[in-house]
Protein backbone atom coordinates (compact mmCIF):
# COMPACT_ATOMS: atom_id res chain seq x y z
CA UNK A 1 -19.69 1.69 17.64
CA UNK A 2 -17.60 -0.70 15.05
CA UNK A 3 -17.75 -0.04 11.46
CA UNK A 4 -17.49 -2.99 8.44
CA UNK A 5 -15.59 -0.42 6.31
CA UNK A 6 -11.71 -0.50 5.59
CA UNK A 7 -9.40 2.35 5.04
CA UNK A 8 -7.10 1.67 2.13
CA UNK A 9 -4.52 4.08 1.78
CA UNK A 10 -1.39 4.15 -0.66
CA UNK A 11 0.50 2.79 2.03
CA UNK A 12 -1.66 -0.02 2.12
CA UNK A 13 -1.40 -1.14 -0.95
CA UNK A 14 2.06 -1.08 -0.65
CA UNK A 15 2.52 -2.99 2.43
CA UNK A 16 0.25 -5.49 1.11
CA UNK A 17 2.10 -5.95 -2.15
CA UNK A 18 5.50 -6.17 -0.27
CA UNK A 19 3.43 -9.24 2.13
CA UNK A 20 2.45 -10.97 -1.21
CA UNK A 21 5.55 -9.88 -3.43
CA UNK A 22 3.43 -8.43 -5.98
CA UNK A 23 4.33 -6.03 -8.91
CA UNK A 24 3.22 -2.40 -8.46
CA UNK A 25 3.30 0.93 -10.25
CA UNK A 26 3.08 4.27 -8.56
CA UNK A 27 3.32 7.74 -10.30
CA UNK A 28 5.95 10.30 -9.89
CA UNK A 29 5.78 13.38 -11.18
CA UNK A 30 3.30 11.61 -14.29
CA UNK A 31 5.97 8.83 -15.19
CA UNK A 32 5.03 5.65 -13.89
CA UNK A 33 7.70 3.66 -12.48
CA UNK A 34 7.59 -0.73 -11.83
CA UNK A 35 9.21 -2.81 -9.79
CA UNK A 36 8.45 -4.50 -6.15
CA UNK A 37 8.17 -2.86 -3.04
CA UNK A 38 11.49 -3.94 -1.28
CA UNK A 39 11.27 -2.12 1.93
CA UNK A 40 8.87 0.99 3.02
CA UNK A 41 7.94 2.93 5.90
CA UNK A 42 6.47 5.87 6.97
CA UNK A 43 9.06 8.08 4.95
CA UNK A 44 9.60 6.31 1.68
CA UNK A 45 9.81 2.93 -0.22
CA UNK A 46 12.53 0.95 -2.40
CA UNK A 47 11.25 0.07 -5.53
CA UNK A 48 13.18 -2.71 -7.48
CA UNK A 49 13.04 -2.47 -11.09
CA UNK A 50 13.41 -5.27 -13.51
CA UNK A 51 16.62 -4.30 -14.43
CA UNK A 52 18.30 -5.27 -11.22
CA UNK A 53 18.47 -1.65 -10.15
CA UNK A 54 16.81 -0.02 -7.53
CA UNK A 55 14.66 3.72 -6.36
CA UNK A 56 13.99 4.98 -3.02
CA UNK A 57 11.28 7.51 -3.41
CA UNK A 58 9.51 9.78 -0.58
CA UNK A 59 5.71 8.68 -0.27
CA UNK A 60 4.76 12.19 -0.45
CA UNK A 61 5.49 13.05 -3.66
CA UNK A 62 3.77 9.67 -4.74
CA UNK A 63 0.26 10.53 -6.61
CA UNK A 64 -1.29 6.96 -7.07
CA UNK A 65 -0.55 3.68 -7.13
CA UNK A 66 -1.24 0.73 -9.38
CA UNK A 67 -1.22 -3.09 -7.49
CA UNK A 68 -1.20 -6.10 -10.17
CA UNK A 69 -2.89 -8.27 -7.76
CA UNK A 70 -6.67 -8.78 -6.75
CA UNK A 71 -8.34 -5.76 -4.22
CA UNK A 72 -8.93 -7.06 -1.13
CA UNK A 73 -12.27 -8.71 -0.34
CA UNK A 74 -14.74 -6.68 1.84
CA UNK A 75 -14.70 -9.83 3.67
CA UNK A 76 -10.84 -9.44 4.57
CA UNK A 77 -11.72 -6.39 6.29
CA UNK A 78 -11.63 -6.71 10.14
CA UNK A 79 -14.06 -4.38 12.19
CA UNK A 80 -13.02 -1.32 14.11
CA UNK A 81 -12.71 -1.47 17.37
CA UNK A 82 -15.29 0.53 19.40
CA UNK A 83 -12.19 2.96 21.24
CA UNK A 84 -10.53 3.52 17.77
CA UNK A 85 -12.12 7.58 16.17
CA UNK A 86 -13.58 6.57 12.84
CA UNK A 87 -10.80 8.87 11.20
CA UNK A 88 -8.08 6.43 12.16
CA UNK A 89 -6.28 4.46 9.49
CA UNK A 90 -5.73 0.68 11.27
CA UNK A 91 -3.44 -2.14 9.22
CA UNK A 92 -5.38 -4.64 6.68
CA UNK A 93 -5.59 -7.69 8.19
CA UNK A 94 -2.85 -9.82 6.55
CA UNK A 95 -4.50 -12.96 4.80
């Protein structure tokens, strides 16, 4: 069975604003924090901040996060695969 729908997770939004080199925000603790996503993985991200300095920050302890960019069109989402469970996150397709 595929699905039409898209799962958009924090992570998400962060890969895709590293891809298109956009500004973000994300919350920490209730201060946000700007900058671009430099690197990230499954652990944690580098933020760099206007300043010319940098963060690394855990994803766990991150509560939201704000993209200054466009959402993603439903039409940029890809169907899942019939073998994939429902449940499983799968990348964006990049655009």
């Amino acid at each position: 069975m595929s699905s039409d729908s898209m799962v958009y997770t924090m992570g998400t939004a962060l890969n895709r604003a590293k891809d298109l080199n956009l500004r973000v925000q994300i919350l920490l603790q209730g201060h946000w924090l700007s900058g671009r996503v430099i690197d990230l993985d499954g652990q944690g991200l580098v933020l760099e901040r206007e300043d010319t300095d940098h963060v690394v920050v855990r994803l766990d302890v991150v509560a939201a996060v704000r993209v200054n960019g466009s959402a993603p069109d439903e039409g940029d989402s890809a169907p899942m695969p019939d073998h994939v469970p429902q449940d499983f996150a799968v990348p964006m397709p990049r655009g």
